[in-house]
N, C-alpha and C. Protein backbone atom coordinates (compact mmCIF):
# COMPACT_ATOMS: atom_id res chain seq x y z
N UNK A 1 0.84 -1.20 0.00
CA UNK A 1 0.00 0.00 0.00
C UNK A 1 0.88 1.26 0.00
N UNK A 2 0.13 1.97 -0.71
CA UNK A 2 1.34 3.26 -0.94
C UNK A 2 1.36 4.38 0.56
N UNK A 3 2.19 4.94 1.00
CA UNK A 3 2.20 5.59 1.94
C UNK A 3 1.43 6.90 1.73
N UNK A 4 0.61 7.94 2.88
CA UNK A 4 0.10 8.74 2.45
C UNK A 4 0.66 9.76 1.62
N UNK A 5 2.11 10.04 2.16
CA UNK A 5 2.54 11.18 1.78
C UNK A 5 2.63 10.58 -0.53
N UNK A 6 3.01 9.39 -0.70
CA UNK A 6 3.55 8.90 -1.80
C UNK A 6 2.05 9.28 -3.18
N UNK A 7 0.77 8.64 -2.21
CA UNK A 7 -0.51 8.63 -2.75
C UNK A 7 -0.82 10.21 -2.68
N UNK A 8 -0.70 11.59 -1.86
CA UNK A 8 -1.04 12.37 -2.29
C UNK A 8 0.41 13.20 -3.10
N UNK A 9 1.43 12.91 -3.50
CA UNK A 9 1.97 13.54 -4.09
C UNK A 9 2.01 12.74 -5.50
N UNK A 10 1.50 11.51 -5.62
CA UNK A 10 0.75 11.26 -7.23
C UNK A 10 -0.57 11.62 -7.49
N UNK A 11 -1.62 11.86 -6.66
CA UNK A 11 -2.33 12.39 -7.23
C UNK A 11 -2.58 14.12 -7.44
N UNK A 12 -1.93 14.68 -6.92
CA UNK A 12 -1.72 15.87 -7.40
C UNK A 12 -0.63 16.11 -8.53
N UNK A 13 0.24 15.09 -8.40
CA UNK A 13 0.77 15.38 -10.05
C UNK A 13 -0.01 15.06 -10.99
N UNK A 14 -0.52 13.53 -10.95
CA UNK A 14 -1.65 13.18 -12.34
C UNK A 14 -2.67 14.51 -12.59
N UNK A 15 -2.46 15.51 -11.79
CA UNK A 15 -3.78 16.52 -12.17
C UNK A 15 -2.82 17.65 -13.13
N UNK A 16 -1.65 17.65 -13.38
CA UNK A 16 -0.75 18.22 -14.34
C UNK A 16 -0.65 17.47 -15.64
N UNK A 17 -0.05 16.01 -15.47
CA UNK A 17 0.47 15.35 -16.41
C UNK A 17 0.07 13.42 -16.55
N UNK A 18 0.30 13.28 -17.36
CA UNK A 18 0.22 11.72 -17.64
C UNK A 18 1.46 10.39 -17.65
N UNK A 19 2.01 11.16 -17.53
CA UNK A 19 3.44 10.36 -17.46
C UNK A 19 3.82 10.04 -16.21
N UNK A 20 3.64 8.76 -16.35
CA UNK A 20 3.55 8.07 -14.91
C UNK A 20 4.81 7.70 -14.70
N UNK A 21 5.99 7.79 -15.09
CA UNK A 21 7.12 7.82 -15.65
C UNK A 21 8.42 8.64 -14.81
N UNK A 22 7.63 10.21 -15.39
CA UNK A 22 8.02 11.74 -14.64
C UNK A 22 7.48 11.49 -13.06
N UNK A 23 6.56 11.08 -13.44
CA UNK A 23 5.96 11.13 -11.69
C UNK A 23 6.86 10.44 -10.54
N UNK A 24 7.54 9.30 -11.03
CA UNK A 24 7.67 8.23 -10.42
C UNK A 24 9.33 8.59 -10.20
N UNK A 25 9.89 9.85 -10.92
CA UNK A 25 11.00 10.14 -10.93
C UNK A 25 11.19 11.32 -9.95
N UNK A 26 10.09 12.16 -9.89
CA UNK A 26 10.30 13.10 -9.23
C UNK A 26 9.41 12.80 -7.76
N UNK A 27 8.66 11.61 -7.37
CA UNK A 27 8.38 11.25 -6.44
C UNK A 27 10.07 10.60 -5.65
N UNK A 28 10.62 9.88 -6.37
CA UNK A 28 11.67 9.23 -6.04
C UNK A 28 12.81 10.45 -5.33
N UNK A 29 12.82 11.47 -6.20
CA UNK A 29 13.58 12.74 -5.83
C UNK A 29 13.28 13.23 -4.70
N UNK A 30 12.11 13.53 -4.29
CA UNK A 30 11.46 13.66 -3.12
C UNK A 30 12.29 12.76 -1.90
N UNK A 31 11.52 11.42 -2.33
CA UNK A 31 11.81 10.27 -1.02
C UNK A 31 13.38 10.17 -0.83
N UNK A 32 14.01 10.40 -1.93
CA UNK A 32 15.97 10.72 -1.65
C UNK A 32 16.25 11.43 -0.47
N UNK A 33 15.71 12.92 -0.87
CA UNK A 33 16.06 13.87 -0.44
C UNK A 33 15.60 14.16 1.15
N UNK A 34 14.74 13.40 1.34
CA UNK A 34 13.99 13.64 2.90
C UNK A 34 14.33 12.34 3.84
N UNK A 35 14.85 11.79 3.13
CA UNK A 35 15.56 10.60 3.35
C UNK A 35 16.92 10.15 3.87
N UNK A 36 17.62 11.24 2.96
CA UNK A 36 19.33 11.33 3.52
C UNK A 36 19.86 11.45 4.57
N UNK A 37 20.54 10.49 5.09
CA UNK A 37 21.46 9.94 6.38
C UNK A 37 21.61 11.28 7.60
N UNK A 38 22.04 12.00 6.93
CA UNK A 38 21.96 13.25 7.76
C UNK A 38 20.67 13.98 8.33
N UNK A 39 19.92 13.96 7.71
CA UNK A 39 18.68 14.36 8.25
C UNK A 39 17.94 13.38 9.41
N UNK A 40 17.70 14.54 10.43
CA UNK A 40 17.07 13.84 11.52
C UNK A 40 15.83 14.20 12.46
N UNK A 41 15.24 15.51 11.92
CA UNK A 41 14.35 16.31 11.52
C UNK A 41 13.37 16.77 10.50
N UNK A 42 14.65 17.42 9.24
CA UNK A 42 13.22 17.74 8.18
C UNK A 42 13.36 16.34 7.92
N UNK A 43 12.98 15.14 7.86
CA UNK A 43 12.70 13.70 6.97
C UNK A 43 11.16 13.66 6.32
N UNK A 44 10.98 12.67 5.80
CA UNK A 44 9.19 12.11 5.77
C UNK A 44 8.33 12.47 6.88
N UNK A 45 8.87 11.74 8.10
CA UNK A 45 8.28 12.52 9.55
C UNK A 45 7.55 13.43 9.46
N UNK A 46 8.54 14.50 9.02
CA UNK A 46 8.38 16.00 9.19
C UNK A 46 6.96 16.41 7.99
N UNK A 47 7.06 15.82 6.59
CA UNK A 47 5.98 16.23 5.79
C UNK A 47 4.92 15.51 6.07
N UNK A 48 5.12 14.18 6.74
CA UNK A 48 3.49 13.96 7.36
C UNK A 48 3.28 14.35 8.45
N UNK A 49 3.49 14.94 9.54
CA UNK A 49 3.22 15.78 10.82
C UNK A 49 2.50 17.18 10.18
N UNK A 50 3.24 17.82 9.38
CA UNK A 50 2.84 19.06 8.25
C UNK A 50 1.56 18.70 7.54
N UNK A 51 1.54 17.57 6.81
CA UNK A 51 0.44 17.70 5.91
C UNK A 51 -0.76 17.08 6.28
N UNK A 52 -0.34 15.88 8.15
CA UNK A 52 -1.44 16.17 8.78
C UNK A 52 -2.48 17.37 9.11
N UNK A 53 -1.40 17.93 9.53
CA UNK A 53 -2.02 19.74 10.33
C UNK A 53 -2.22 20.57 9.15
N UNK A 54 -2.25 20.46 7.79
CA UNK A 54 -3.09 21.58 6.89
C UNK A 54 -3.88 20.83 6.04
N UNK A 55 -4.21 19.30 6.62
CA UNK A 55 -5.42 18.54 6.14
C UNK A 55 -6.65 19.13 7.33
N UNK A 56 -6.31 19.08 8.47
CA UNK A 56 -7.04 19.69 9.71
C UNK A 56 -7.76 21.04 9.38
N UNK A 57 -6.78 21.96 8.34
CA UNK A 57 -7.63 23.20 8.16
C UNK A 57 -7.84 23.60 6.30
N UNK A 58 -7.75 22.35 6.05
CA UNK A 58 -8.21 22.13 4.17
C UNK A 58 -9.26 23.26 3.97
N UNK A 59 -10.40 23.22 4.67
CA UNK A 59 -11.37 24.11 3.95
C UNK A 59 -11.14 25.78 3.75
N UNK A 60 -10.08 26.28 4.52
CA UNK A 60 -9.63 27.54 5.18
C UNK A 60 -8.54 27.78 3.58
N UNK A 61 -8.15 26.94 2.76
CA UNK A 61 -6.93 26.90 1.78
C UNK A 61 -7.70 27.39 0.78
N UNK A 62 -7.06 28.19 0.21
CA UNK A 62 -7.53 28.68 -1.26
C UNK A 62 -6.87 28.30 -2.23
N UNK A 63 -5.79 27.70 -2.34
CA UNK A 63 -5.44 26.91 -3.39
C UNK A 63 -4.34 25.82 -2.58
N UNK A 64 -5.47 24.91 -2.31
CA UNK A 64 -4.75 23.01 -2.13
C UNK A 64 -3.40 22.97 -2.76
N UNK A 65 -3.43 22.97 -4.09
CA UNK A 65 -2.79 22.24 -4.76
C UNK A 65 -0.75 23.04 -4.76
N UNK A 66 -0.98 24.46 -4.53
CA UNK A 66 0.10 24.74 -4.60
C UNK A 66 0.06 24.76 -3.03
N UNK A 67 -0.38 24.53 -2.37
CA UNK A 67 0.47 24.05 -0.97
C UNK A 67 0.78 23.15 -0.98
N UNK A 68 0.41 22.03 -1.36
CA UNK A 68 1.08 21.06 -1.87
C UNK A 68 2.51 20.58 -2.24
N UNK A 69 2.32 21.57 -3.23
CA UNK A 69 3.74 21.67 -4.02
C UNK A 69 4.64 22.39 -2.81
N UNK A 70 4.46 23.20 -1.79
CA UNK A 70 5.06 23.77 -1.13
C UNK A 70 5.35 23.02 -0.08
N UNK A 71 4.55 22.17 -0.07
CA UNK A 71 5.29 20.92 1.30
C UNK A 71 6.36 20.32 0.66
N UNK A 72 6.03 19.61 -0.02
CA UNK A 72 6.86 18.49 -0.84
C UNK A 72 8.04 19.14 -1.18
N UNK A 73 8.17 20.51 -1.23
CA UNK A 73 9.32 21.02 -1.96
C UNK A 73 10.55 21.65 -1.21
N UNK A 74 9.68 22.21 0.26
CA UNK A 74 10.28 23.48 1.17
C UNK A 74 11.40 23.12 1.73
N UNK A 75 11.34 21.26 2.00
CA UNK A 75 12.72 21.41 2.68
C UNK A 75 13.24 20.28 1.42
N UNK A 76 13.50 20.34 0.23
CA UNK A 76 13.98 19.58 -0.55
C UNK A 76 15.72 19.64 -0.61
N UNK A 77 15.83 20.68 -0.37
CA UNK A 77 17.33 20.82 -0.19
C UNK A 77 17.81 21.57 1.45
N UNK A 78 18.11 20.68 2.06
CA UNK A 78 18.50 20.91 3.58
C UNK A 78 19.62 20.87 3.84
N UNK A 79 20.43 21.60 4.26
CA UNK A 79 22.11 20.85 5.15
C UNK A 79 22.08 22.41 6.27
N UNK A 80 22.60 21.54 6.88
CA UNK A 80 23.44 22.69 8.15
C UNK A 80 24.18 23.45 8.00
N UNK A 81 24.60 23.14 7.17
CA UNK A 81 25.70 23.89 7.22
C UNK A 81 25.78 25.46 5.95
N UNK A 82 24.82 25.28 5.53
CA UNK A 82 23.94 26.43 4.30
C UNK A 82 23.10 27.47 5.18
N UNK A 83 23.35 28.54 4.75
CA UNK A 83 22.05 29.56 4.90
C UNK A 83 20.82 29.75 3.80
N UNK A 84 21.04 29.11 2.28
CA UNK A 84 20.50 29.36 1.87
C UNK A 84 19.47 28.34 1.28
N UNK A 85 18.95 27.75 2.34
CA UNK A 85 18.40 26.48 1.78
C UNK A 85 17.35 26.48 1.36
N UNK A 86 16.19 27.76 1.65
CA UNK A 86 15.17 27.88 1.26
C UNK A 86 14.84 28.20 -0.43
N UNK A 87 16.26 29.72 -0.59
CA UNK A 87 16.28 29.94 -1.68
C UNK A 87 16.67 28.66 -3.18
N UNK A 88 17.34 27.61 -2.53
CA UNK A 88 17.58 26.36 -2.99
C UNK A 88 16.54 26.00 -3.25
N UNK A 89 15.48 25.54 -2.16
CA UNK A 89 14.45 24.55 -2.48
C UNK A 89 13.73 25.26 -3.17
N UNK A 90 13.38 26.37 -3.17
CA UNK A 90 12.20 27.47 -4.37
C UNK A 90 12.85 26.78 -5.59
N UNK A 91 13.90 27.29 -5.99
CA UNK A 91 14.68 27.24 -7.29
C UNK A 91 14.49 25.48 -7.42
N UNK A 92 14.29 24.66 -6.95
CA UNK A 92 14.04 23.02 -7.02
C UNK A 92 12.71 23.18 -7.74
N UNK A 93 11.55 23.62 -6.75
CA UNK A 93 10.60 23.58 -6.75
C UNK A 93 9.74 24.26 -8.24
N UNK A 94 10.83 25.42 -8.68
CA UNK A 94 10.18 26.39 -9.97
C UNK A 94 10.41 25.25 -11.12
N UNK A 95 11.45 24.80 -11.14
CA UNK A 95 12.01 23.74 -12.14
C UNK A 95 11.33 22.92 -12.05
N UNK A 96 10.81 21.67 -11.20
CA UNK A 96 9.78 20.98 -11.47
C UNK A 96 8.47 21.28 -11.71
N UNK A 97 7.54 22.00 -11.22
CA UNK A 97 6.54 23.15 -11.57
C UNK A 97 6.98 23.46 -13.09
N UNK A 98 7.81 23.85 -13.53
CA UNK A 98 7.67 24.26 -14.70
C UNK A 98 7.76 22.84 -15.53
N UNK A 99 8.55 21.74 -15.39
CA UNK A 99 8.16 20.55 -16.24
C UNK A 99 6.88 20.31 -16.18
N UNK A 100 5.70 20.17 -15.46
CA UNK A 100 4.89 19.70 -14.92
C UNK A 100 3.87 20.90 -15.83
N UNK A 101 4.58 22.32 -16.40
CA UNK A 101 3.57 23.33 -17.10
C UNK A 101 2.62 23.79 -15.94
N UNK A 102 2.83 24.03 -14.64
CA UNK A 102 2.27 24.58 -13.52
C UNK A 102 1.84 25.83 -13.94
N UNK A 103 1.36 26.82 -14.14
CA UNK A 103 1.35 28.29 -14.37
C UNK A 103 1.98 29.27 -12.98
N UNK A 104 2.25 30.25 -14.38
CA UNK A 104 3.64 30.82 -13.28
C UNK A 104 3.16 31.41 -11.98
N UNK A 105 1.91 31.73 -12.19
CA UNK A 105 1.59 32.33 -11.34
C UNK A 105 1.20 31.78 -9.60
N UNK A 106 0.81 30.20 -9.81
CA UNK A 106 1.24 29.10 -8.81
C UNK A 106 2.56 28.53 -8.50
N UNK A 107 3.30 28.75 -9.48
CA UNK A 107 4.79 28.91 -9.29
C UNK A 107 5.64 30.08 -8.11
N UNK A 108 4.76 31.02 -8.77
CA UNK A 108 5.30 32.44 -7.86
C UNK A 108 4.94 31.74 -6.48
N UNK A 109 3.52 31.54 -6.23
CA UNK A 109 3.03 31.40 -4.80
C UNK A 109 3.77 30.43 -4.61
N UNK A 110 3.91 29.30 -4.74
CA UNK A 110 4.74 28.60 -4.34
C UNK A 110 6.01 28.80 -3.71
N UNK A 111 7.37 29.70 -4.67
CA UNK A 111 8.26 30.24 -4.41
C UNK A 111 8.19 31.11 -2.89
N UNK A 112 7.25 31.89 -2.88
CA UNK A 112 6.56 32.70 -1.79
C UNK A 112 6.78 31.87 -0.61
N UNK A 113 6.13 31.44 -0.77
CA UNK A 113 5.80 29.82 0.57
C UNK A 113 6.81 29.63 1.24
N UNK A 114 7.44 28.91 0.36
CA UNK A 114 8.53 28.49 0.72
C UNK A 114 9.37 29.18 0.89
N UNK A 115 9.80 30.57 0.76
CA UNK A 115 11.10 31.14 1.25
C UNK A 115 10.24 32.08 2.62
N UNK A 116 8.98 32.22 2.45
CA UNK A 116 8.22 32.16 4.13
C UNK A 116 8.68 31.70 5.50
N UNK A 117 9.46 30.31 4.83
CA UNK A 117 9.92 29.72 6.21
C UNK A 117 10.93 30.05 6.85
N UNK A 118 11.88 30.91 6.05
CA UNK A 118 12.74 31.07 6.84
C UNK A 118 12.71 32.08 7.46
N UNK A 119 12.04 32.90 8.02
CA UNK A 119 11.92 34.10 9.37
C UNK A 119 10.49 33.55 9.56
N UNK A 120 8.89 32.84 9.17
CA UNK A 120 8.30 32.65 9.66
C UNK A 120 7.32 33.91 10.05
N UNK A 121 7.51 35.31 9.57
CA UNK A 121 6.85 36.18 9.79
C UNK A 121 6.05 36.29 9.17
N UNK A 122 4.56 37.01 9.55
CA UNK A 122 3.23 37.27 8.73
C UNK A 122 3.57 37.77 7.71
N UNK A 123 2.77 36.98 6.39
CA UNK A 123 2.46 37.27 5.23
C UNK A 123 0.95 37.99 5.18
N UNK A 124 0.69 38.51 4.10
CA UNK A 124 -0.56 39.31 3.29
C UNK A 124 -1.23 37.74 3.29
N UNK A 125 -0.71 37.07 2.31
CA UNK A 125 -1.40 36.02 1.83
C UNK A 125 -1.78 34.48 2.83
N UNK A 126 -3.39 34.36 3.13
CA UNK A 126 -3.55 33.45 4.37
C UNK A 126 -2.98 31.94 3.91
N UNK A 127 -2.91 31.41 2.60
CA UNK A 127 -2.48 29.87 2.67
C UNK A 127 -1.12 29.80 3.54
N UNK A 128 -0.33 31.12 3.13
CA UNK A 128 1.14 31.26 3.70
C UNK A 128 1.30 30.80 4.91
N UNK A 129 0.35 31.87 5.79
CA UNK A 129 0.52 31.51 6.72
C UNK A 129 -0.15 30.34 7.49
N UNK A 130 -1.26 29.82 6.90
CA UNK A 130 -1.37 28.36 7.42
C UNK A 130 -0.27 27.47 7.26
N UNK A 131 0.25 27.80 6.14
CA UNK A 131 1.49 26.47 5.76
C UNK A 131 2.46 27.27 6.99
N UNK A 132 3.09 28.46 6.89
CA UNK A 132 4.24 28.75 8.21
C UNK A 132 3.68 27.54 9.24
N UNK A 133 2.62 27.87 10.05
CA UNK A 133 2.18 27.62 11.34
C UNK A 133 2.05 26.16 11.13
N UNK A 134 1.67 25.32 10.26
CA UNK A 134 1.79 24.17 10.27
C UNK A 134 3.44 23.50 10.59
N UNK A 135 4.02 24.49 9.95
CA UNK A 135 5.55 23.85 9.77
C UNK A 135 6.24 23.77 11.01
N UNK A 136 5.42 24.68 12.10
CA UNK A 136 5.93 25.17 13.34
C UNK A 136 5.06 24.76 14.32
N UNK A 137 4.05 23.98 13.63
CA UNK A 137 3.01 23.25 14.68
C UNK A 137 3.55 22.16 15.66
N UNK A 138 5.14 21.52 15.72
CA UNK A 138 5.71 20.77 16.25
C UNK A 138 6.35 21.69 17.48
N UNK A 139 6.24 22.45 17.67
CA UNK A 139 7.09 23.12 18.68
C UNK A 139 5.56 23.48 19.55
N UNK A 140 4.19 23.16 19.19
CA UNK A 140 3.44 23.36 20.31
C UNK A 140 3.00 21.88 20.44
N UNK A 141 3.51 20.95 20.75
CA UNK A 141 3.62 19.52 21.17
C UNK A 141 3.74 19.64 22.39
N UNK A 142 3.23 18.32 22.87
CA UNK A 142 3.66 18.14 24.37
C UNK A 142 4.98 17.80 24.41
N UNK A 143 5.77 18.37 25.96
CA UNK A 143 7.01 18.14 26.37
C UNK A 143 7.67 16.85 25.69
N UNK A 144 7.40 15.76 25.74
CA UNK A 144 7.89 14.53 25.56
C UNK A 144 8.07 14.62 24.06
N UNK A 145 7.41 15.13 23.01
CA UNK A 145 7.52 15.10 21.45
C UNK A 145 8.37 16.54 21.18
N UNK A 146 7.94 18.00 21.76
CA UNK A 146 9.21 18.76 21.56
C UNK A 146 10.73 18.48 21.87
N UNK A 147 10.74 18.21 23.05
CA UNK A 147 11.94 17.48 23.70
C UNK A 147 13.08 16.23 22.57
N UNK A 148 12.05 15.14 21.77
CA UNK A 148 12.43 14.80 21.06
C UNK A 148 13.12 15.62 19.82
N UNK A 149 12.21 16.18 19.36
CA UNK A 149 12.66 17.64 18.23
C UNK A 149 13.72 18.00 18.35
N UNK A 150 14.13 18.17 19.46
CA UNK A 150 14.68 19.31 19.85
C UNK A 150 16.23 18.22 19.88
N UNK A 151 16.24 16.94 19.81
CA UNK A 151 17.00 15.94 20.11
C UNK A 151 17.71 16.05 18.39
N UNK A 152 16.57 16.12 17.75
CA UNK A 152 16.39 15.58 16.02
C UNK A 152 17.47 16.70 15.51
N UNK A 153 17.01 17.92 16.09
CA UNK A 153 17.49 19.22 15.41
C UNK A 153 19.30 19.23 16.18
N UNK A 154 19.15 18.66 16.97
CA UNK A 154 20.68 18.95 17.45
C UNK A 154 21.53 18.12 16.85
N UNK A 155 20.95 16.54 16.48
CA UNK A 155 22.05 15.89 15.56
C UNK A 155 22.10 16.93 14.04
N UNK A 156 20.87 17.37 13.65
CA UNK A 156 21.12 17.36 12.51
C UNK A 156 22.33 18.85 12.32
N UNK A 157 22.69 19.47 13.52
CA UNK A 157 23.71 19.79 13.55
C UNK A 157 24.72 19.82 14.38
N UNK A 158 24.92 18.40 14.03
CA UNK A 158 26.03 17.63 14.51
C UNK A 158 27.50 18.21 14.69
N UNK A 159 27.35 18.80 13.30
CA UNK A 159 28.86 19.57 12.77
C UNK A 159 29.33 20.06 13.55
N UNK A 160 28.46 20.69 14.37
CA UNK A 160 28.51 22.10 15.25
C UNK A 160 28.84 21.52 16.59
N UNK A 161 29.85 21.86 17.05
CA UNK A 161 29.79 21.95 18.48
C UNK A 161 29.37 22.41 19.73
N UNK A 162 29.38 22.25 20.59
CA UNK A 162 28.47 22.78 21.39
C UNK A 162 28.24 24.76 21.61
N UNK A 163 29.04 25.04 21.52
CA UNK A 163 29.89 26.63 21.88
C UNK A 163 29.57 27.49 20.64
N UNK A 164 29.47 26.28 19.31
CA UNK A 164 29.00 27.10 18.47
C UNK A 164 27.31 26.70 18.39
N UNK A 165 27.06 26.19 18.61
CA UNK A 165 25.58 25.89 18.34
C UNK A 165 24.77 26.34 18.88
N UNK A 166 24.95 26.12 20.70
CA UNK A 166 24.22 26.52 21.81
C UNK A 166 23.90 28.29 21.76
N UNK A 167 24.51 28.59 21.36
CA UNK A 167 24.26 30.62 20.81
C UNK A 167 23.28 30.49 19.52
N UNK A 168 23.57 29.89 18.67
CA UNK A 168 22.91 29.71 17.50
C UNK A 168 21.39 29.42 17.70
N UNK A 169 21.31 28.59 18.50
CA UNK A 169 19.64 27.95 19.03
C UNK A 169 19.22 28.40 19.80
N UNK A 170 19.76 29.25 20.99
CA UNK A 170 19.18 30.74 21.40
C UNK A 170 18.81 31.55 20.79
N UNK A 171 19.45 32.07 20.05
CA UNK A 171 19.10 32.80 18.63
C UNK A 171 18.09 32.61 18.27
N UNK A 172 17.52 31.53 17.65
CA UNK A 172 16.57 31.05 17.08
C UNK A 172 15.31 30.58 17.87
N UNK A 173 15.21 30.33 19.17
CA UNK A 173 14.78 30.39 20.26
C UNK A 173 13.96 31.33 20.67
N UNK A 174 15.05 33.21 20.73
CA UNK A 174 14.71 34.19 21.18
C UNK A 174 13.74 34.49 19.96
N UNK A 175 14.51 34.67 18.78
CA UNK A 175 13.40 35.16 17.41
C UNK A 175 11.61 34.46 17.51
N UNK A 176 11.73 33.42 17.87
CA UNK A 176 10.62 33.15 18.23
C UNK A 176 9.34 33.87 19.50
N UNK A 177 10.08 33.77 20.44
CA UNK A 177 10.03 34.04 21.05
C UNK A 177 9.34 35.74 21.52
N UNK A 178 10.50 36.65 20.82
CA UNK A 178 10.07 38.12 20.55
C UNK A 178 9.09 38.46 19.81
N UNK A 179 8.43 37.49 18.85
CA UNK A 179 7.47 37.41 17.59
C UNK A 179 6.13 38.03 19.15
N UNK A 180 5.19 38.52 18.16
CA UNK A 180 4.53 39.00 18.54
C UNK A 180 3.18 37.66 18.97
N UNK A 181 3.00 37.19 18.43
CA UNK A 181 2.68 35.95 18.31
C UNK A 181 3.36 34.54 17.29
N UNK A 182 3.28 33.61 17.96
CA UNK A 182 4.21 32.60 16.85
C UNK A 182 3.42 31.97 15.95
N UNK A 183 1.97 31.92 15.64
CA UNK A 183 1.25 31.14 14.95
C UNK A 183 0.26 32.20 14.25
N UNK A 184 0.12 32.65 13.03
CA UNK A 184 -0.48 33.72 12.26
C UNK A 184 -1.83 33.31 12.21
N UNK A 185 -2.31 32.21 12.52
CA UNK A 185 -4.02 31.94 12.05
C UNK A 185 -4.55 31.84 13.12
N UNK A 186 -5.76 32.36 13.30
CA UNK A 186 -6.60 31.85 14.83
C UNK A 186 -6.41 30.59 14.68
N UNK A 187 -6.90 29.38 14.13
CA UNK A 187 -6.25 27.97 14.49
C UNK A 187 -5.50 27.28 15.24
N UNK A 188 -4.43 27.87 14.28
CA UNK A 188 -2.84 27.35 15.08
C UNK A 188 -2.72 28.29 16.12
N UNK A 189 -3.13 29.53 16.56
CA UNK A 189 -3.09 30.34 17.41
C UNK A 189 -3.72 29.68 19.07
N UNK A 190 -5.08 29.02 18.47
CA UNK A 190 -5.54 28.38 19.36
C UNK A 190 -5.51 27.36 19.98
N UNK A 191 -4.52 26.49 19.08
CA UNK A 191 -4.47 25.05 19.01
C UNK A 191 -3.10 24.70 20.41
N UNK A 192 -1.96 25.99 19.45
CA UNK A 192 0.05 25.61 19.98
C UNK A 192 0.28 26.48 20.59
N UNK A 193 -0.28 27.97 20.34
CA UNK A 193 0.50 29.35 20.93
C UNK A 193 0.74 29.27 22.36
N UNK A 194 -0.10 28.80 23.39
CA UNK A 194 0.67 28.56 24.50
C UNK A 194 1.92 27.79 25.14
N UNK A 195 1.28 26.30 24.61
CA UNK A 195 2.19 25.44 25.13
C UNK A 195 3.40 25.55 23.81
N UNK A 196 3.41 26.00 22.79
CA UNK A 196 4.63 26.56 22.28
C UNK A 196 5.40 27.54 23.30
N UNK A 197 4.76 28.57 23.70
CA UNK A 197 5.36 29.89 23.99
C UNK A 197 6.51 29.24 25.52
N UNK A 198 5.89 28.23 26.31
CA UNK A 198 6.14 27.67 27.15
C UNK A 198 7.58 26.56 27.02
N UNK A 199 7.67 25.93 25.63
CA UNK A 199 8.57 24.88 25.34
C UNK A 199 9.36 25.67 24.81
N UNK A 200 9.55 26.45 24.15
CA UNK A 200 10.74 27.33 23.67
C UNK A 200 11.34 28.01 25.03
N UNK A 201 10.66 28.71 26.07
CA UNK A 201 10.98 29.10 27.30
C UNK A 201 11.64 27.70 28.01
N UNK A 202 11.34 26.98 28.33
CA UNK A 202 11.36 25.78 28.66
C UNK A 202 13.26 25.21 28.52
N UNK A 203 13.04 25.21 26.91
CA UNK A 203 14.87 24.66 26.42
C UNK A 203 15.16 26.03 26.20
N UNK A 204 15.34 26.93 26.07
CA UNK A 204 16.07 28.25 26.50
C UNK A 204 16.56 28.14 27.89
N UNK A 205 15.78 27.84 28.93
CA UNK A 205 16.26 28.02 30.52
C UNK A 205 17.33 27.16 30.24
N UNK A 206 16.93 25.57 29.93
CA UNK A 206 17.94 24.58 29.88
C UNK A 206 19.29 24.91 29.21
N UNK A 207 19.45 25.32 27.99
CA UNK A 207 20.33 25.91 27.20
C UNK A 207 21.07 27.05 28.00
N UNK A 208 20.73 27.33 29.07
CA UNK A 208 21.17 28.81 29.80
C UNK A 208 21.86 27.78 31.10
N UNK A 209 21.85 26.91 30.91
CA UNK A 209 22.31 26.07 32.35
C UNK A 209 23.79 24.92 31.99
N UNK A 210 24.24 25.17 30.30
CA UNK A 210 24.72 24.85 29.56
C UNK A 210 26.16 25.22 29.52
């Protein structure tokens, strides 16, 4: 039986093209890439936890299909050791979209999306920010599943030693943190914004005891 994530990223391609062929190549590209040894965070995991939580608010989406494309695509190119990984995965994402004859203009949104994630700040446009808040819907988990995360995200920068890292994830910690709110939709607002606001406070103290 095909896995969910496998079954909805063929049937939203068959709604482009017929070549079961292309599909099966750029599904494969996908499962590589979320797949690789190093990753211990963004993986498969990560796009079905995600595409659980913006199946939860489907009716609220104005266009399904390029969020879609924006899951499958956002963390297609990941390493630690890059700043520019978002602008990577857009540029992945325009190139297949354009085999596929996507119109540019779901292309653009797409591109949008996905370079969204990296500061996570309110957009104009609401799919955006359902997809942000989904992506960040793991950090309003209970203790025992952030805690894990938080396990995932530290191998996956492994590279890093402690002295350099432990500043780095404060960093990223505080930015959260200072946000005015962390979740842009009443939804996710209602759903994580506390017990988020609490788990980031939470491994910050810990990280300060470091």
């Amino acid at each position: 039986m095909q896995s969910m994530l496998k079954q909805t990223f063929t049937t939203l391609l068959h709604t482009y093209t017929t070549d079961t062929g292309l599909i099966d190549t750029l599904w494969n590209e996908i499962e590589k890439a979320y797949s690789a040894s190093k990753r211990k965070y963004h993986t498969r995991s990560h796009l079905e936890h995600v595409l659980a939580q913006l199946i939860l608010v489907k009716d609220n989406i104005q266009d399904w299909n390029t969020l879609l494309f924006t899951l499958f695509y956002h963390d297609v190119v990941y390493k630690a050791s890059r700043s520019d990984n978002e602008e990577q995965s857009a540029a992945i994402a325009e190139k297949r979209m354009k085999q596929l004859a996507v119109s540019d203009e779901k292309i653009q949104k797409c591109k949008n999306q996905i370079l969204a994630t990296k500061s996570h700040i309110e957009q104009t446009d609401a799919d955006t920010n359902y997809f942000t808040d989904a992506d960040l819907s793991i950090l309003g988990q209970e203790w025992d599943i952030y805690a894990e995360y938080c396990k995932q995200v530290r191998k996956e920068y492994a590279l890093y030693p402690d002295f350099l890292y432990i500043p780095g994830r404060k960093k990223v910690l505080t930015h959260f943190l200072n946000m005015e709110r962390i979740f842009k939709t009443d939804y996710f607002f209602k759903a994580f914004e506390e017990k988020a606001q609490n788990n980031l406070t939470a491994e910050l103290q810990l990280l300060e005891t470091r």
